[in-house]
C-alpha atoms as a PDB file:
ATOM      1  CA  UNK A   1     -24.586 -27.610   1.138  1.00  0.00           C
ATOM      2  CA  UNK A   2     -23.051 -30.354   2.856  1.00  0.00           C
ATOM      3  CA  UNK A   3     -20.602 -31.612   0.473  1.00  0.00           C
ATOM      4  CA  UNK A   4     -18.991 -27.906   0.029  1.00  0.00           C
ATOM      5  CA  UNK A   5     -15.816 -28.472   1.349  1.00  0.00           C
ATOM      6  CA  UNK A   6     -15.002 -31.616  -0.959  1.00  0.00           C
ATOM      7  CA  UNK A   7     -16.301 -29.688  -3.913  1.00  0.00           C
ATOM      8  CA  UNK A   8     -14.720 -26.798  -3.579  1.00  0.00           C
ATOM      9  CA  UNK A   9     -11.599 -29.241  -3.018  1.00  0.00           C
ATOM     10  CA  UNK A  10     -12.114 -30.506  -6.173  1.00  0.00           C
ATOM     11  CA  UNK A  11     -12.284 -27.580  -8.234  1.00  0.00           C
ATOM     12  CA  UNK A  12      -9.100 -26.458  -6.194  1.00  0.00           C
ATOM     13  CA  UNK A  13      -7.645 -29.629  -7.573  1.00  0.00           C
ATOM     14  CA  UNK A  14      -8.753 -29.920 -11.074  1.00  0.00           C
ATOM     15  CA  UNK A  15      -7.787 -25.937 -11.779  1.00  0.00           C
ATOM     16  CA  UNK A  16      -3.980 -26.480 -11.873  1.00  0.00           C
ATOM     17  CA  UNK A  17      -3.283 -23.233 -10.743  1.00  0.00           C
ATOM     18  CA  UNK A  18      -4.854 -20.603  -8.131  1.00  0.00           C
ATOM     19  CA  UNK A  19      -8.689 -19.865  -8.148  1.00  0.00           C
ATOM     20  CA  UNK A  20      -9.456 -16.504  -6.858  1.00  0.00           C
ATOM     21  CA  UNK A  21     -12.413 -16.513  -4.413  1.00  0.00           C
ATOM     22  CA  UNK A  22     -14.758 -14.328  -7.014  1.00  0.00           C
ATOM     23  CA  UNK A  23     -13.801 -17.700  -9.884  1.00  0.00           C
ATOM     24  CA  UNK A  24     -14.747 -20.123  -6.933  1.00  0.00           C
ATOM     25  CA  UNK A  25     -18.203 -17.858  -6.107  1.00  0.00           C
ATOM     26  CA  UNK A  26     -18.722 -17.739 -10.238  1.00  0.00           C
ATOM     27  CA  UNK A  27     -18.255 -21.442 -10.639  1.00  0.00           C
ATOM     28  CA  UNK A  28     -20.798 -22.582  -7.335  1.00  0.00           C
ATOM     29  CA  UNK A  29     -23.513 -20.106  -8.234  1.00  0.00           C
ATOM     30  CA  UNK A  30     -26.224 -18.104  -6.701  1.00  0.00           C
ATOM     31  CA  UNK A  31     -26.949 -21.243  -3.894  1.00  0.00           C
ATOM     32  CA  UNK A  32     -23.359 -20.449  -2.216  1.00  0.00           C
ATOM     33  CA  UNK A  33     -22.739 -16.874  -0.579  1.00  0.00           C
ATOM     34  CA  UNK A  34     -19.365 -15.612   1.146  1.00  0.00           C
ATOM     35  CA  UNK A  35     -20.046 -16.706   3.932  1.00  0.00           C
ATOM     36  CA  UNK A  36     -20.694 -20.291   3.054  1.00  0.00           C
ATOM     37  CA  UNK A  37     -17.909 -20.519   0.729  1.00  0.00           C
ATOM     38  CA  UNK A  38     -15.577 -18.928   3.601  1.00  0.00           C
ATOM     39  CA  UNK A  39     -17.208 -21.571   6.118  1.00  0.00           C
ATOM     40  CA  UNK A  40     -16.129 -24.390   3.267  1.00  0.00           C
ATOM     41  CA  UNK A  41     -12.648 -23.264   2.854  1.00  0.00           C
ATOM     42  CA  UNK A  42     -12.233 -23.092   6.820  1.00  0.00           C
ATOM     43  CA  UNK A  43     -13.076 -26.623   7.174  1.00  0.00           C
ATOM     44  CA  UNK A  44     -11.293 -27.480   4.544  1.00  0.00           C
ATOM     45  CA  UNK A  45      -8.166 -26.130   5.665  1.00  0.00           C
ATOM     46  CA  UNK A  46      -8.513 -27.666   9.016  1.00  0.00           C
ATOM     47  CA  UNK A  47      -9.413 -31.117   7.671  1.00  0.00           C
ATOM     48  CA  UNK A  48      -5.451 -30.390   6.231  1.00  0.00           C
ATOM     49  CA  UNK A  49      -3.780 -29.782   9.951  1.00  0.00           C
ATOM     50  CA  UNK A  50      -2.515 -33.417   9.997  1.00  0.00           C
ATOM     51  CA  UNK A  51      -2.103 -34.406   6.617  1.00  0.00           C
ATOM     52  CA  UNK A  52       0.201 -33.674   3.987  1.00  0.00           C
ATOM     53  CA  UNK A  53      -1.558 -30.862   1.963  1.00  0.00           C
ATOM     54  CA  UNK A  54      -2.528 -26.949   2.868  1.00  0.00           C
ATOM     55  CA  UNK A  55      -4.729 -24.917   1.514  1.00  0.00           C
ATOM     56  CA  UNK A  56      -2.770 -21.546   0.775  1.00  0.00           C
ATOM     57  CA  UNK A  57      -4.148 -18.060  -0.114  1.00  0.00           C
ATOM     58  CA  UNK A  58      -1.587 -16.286  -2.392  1.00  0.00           C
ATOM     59  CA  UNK A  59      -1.930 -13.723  -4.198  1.00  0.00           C
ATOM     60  CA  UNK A  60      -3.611 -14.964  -7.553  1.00  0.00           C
ATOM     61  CA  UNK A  61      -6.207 -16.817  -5.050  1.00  0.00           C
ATOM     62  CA  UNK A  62      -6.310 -19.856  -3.236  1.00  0.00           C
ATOM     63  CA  UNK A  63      -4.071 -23.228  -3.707  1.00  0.00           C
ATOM     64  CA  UNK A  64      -3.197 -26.512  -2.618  1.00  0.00           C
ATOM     65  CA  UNK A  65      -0.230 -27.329  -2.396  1.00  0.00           C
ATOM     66  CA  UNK A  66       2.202 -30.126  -0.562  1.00  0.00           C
ATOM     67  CA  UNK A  67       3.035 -29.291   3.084  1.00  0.00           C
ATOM     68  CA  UNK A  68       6.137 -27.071   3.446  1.00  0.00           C
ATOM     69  CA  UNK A  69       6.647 -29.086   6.801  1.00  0.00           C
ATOM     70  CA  UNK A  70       7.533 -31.929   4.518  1.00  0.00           C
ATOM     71  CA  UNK A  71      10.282 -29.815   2.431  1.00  0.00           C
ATOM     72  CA  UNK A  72      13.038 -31.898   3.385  1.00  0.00           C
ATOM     73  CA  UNK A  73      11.294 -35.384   2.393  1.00  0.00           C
ATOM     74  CA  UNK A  74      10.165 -33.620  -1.152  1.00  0.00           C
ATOM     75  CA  UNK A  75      13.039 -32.794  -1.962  1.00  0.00           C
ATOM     76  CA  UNK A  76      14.607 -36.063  -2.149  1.00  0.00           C
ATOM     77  CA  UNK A  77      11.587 -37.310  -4.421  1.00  0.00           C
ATOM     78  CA  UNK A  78      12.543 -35.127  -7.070  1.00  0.00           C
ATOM     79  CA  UNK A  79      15.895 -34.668  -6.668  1.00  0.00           C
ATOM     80  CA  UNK A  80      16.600 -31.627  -9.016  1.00  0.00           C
ATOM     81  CA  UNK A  81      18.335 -28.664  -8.387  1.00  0.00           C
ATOM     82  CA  UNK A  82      16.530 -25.570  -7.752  1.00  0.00           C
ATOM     83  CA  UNK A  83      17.982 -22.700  -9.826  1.00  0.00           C
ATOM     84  CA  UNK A  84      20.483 -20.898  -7.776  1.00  0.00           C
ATOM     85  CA  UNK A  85      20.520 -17.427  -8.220  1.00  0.00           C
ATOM     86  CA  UNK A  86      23.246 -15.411  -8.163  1.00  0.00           C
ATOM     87  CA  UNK A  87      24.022 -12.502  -5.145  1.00  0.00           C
ATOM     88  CA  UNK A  88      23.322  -9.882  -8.191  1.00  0.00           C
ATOM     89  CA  UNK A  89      19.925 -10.993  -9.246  1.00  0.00           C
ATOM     90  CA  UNK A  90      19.142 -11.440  -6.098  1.00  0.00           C
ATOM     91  CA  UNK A  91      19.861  -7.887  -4.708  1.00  0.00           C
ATOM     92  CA  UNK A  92      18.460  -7.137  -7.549  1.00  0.00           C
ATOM     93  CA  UNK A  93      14.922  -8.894  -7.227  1.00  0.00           C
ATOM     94  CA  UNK A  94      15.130  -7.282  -3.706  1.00  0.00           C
ATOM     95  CA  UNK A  95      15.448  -3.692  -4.641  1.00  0.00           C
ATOM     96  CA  UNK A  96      12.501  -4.356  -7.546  1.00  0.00           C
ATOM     97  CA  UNK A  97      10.015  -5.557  -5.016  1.00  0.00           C
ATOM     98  CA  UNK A  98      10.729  -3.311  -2.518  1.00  0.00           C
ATOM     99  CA  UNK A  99      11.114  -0.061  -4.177  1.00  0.00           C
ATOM    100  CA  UNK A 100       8.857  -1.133  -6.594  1.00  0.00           C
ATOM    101  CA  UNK A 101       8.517   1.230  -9.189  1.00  0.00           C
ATOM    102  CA  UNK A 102      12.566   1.334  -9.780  1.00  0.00           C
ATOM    103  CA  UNK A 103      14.656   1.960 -12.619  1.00  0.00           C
ATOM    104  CA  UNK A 104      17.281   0.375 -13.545  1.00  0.00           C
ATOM    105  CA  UNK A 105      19.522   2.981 -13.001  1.00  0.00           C
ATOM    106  CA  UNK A 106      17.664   3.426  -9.603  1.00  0.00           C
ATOM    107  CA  UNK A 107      19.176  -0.265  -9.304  1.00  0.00           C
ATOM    108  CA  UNK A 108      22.426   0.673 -10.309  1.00  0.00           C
ATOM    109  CA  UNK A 109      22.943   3.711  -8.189  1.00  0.00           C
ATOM    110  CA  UNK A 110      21.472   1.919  -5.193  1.00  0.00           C
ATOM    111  CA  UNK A 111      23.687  -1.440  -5.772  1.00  0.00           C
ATOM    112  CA  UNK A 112      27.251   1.238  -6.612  1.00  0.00           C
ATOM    113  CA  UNK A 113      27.614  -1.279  -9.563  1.00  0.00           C
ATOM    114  CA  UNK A 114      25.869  -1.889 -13.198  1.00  0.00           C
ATOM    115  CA  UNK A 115      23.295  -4.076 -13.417  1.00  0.00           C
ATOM    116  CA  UNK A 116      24.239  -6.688 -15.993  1.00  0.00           C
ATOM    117  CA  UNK A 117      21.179  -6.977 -18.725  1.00  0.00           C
ATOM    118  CA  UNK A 118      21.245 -10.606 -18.088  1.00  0.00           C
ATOM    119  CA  UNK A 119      20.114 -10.199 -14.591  1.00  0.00           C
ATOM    120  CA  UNK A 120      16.873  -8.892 -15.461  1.00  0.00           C
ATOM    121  CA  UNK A 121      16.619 -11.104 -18.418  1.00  0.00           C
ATOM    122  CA  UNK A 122      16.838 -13.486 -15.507  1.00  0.00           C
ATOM    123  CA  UNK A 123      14.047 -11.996 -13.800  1.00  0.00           C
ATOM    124  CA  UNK A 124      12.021 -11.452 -16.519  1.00  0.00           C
ATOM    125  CA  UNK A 125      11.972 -15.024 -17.928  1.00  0.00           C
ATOM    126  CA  UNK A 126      10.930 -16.530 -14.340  1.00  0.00           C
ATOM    127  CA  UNK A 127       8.395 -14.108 -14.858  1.00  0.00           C
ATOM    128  CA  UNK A 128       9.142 -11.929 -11.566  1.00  0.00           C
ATOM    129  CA  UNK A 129       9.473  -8.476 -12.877  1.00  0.00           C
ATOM    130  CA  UNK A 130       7.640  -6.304 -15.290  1.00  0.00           C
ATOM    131  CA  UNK A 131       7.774  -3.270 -16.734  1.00  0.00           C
ATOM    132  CA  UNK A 132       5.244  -0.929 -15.413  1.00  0.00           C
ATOM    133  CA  UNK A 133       5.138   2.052 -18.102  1.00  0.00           C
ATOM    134  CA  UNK A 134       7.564   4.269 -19.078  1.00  0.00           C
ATOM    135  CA  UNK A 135       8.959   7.732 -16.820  1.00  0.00           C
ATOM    136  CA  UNK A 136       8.146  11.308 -18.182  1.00  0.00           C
ATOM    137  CA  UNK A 137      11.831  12.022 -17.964  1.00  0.00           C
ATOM    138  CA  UNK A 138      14.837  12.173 -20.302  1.00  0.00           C
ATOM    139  CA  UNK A 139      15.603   8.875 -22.166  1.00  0.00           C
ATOM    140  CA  UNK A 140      11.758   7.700 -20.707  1.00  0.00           C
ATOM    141  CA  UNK A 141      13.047   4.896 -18.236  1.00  0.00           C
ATOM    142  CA  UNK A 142      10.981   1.806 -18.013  1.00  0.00           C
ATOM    143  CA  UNK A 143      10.297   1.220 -13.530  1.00  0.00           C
ATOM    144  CA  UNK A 144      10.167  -2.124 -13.014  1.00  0.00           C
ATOM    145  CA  UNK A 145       7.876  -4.200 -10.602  1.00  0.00           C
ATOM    146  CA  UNK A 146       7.243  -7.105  -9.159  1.00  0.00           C
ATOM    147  CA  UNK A 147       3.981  -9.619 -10.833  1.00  0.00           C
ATOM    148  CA  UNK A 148       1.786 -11.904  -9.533  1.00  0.00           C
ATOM    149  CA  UNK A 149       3.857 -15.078 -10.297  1.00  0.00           C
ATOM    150  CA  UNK A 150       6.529 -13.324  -7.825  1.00  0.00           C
ATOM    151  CA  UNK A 151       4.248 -13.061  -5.039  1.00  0.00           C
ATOM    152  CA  UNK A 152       3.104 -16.470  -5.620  1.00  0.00           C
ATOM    153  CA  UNK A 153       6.429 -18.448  -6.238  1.00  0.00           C
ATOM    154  CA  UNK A 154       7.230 -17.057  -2.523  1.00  0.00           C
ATOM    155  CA  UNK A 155       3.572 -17.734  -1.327  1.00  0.00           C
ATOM    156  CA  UNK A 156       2.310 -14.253  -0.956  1.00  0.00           C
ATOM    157  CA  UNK A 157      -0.989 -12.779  -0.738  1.00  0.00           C
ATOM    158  CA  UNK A 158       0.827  -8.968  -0.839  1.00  0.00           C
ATOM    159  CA  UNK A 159       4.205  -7.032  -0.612  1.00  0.00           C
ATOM    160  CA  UNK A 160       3.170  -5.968   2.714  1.00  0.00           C
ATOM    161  CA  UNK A 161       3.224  -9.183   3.200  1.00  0.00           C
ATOM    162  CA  UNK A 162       6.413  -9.803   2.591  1.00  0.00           C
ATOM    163  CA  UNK A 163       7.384  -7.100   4.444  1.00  0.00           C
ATOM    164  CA  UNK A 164       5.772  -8.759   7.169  1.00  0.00           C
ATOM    165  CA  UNK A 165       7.761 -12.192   6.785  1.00  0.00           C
ATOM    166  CA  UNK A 166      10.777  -9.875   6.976  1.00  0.00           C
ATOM    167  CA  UNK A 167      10.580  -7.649   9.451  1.00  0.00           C
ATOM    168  CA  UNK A 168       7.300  -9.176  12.036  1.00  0.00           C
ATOM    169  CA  UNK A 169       5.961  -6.794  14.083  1.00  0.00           C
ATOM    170  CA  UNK A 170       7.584  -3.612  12.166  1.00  0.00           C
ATOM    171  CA  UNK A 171       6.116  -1.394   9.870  1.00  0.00           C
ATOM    172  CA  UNK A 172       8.554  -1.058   7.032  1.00  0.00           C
ATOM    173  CA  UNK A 173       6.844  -0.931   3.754  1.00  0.00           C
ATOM    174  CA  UNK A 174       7.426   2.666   2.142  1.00  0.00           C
END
């Protein structure tokens, strides 16, 4: 199919949000394999190399989205504030998503402070952490972990991933 690319741009366009590849194979049919659809999004993303789009893979499925080489430029169209976190939540986001299941006291005794309940109200609202059952041990802790909308506010397929980002070439993930 010829006109693959610009259809599968549309549907990238018109969803709004990310289309995992299995939506994208749903949506085109029987007439479009993997391997075509892989082909399509190839040339797609190269047809973006000089313009100011990309075509991102995160980790609810595949995006466009404005160039990050154009950051600075966006920024001054819309000139609000991104939320600035404090150090705390920010540790504290850390620890989640890398020690992911964690308690909070895990947190806490990690940190050498108390974590402040507003901090993971914080967290919670963006929609960053979740809770991911509840521990078989006194007072049945809730561990915490990271969601989707985490890996895909910092444009992440994984948390190896991330890892990755962090520390290239290393193998740090435990």
């Amino acid at each position: 199919m010829k006109s693959l690319p610009a259809l599968v741009e549309a549907l990238l366009l018109a969803a709004g949000e990310p289309v995992s590849r299995a939506r994208l194979a749903e949506v085109l049919g029987d007439e479009v394999d993997a391997a075509m659809l892989d082909q399509a999004l190839h040339t797609l993303a190269a047809s973006y190399a000089e313009r100011g789009i990309e075509l991102v893979e995160v980790a609810s499925g595949l995006r466009l989205q404005a160039s990050s080489r154009f950051a600075p430029w966006l920024v001054k169209l819309n000139p609000q504030r991104a939320p600035r976190y404090s150090r705390a939540v920010l540790e504290t986001l850390a620890l989640i998503a890398w020690k992911q299941p964690i308690t909070r006291a895990e947190i806490e005794a990690i940190r050498g402070v108390a974590v402040n309940p507003s901090i993971l109200k914080t967290l919670h609202e963006r929609g960053w952490i979740h809770s991911v059952g509840r521990r078989e041990t006194p007072g049945r802790p809730e561990p915490l972990g990271t969601t989707r909308q985490f890996l895909d506010d910092f444009n992440l397929r994984s948390l190896d991933e991330l890892a990755e980002k962090l520390f290239p070439g290393e193998s740090t993930q435990t």
